[in-house]
Protein backbone atom coordinates (compact mmCIF):
# COMPACT_ATOMS: atom_id res chain seq x y z
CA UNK A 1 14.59 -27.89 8.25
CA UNK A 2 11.77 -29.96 9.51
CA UNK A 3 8.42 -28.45 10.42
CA UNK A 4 7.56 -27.53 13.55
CA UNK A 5 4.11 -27.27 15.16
CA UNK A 6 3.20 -24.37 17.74
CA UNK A 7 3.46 -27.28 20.88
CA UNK A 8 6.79 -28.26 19.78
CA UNK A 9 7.96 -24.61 19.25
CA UNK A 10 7.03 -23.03 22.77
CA UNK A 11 8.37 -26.42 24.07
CA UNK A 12 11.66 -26.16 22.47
CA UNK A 13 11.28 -22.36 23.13
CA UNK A 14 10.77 -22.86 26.93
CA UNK A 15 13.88 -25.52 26.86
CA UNK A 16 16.10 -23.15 25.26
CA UNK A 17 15.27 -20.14 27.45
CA UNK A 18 15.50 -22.36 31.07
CA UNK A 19 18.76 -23.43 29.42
CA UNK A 20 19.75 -20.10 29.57
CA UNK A 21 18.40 -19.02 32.86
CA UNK A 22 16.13 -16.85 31.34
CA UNK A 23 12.12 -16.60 31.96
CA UNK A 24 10.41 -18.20 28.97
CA UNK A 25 9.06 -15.12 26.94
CA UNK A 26 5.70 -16.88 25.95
CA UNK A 27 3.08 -15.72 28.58
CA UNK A 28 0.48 -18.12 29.58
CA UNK A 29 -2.42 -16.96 27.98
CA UNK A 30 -0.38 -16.30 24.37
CA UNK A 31 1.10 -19.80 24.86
CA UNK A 32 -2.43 -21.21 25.01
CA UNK A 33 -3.53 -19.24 22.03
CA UNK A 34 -0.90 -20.27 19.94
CA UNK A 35 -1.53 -24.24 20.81
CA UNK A 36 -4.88 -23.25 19.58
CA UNK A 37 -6.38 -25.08 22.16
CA UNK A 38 -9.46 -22.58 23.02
CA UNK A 39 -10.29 -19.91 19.64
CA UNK A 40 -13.02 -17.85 19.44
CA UNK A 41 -14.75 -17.55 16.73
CA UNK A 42 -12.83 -13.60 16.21
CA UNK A 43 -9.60 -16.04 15.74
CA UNK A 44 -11.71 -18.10 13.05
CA UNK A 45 -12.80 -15.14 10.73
CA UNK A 46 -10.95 -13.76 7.66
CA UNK A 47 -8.56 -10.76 8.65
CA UNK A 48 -10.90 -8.74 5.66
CA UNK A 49 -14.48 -8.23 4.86
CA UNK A 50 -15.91 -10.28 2.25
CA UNK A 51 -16.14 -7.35 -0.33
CA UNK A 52 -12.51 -6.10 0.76
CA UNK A 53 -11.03 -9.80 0.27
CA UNK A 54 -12.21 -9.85 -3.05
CA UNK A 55 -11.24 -6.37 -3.97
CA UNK A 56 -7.65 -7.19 -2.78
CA UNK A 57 -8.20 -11.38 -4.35
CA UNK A 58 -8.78 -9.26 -8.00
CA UNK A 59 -6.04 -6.42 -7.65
CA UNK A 60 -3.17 -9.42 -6.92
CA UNK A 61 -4.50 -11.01 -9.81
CA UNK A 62 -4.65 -8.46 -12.26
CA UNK A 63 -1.99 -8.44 -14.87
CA UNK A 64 0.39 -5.80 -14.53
CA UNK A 65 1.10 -3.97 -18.13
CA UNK A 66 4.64 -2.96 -18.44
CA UNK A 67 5.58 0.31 -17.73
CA UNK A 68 9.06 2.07 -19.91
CA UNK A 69 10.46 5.07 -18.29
CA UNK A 70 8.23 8.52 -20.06
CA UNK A 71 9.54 10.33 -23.07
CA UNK A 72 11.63 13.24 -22.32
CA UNK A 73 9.07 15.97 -21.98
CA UNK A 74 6.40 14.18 -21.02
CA UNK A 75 3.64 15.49 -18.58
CA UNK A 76 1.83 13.53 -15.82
CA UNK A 77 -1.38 14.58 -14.83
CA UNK A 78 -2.56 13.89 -11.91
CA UNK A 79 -6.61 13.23 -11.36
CA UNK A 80 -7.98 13.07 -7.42
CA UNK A 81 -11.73 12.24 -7.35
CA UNK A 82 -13.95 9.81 -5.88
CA UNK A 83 -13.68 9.86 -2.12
CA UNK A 84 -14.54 12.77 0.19
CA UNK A 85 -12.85 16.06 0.86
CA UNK A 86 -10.84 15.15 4.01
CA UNK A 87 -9.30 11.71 2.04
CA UNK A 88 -8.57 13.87 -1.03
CA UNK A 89 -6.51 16.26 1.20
CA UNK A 90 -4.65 13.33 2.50
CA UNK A 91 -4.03 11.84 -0.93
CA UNK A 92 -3.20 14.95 -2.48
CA UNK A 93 -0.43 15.26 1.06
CA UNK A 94 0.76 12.02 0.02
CA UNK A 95 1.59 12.11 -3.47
CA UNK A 96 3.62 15.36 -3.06
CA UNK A 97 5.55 13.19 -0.04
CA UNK A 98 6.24 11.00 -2.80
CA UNK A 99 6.75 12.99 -5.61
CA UNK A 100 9.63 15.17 -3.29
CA UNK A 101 10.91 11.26 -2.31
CA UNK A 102 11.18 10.54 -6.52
CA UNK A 103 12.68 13.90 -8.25
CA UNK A 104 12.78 13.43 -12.11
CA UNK A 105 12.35 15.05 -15.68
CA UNK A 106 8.90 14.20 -15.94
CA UNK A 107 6.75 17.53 -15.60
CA UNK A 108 3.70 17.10 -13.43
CA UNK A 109 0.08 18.78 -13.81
CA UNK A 110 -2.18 17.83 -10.67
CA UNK A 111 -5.82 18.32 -11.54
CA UNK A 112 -7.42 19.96 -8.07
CA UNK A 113 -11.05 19.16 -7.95
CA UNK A 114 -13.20 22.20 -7.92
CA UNK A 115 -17.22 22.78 -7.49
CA UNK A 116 -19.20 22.13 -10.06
CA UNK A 117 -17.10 18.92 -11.00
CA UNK A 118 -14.16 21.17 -13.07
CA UNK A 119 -10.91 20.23 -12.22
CA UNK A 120 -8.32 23.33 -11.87
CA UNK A 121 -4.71 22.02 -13.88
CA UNK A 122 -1.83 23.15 -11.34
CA UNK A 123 1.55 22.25 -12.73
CA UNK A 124 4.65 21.87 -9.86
CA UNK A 125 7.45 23.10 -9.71
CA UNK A 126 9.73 19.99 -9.69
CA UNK A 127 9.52 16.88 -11.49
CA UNK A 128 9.00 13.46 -10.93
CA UNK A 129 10.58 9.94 -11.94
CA UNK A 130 7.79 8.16 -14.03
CA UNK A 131 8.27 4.49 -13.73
CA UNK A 132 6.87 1.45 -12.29
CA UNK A 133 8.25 1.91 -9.42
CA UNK A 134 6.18 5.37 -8.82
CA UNK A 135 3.15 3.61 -9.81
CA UNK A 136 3.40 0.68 -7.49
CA UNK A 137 3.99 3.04 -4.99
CA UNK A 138 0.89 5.69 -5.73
CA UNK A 139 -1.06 2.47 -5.81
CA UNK A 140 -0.21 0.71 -2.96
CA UNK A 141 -0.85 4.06 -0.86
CA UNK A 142 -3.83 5.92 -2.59
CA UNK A 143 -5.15 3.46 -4.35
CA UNK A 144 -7.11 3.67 -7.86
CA UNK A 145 -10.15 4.45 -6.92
CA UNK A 146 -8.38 7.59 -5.33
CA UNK A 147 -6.19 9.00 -8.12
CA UNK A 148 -5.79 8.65 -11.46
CA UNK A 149 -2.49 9.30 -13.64
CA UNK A 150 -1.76 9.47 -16.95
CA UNK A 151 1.03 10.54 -19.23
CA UNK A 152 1.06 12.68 -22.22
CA UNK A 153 3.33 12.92 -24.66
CA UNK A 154 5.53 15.79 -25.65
CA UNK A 155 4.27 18.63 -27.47
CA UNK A 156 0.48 17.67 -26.09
């Protein structure tokens, strides 16, 4: 298929719809942004900070190491540290929404931050699936800077 630019689109777009005997969709003032005809500079900046875009330009870059399924017996542990209270709540919310969305054999110890910098081991109940997939996942939601996991293997 043949490109299209915006003008040709809403024309072909207005066409089609009085074809139809429908009202054309595009309002005025959307069909006059999308010809680009009058941006303001808000339209002209990047959609992230500076620091942010490169944060984000570095993490798509990185390689990715390849991740095998964990050893039976295996324990994940589970570090949350580095952003305040309130966000560590959240995290900590969100990796037991995952963890409940990805049963498994893998045995899980979360490491609660307590004062003084000590970290209290709490193991749960139920499982988890340890793979790539579950690490993408953590990632993509919490972020590194957020939590850190790491496996051990049995008998450790």
């Amino acid at each position: 298929m043949e490109p299209t630019s915006r003008r040709q689109f809403l024309k072909r777009s207005s066409a089609v719809a009085a074809a139809a005997g429908v009202a054309a969709a595009v309002p005025a003032g959307a069909a006059k942004a999308l010809t680009g005809r009058s941006k303001t500079p808000e339209d002209r900046e990047p959609a992230l900070p500076d620091e942010a875009r490169a944060r984000a330009a570095a993490e798509a870059e990185a390689a990715t190491s390849p991740i095998e399924s964990a050893p039976a017996g295996s324990v994940l542990h589970i570090r949350f540290g580095g952003a305040p209270a309130s966000q560590l709540v959240s995290a900590m919310e969100t990796f037991r929404q995952l963890a409940r969305e990805r049963p498994g054999d893998t045995r899980v110890v979360v490491h609660v931050p307590a004062q003084g910098g000590a970290a209290l081991p709490m193991e749960l109940r139920n499982g988890v699936a340890y793979d790539a997939d579950l690490l993408a996942e953590v990632r993509r939601r919490l972020g590194a800077a957020v939590v850190q996991l790491s496996v051990a293997p049995p008998g450790t």
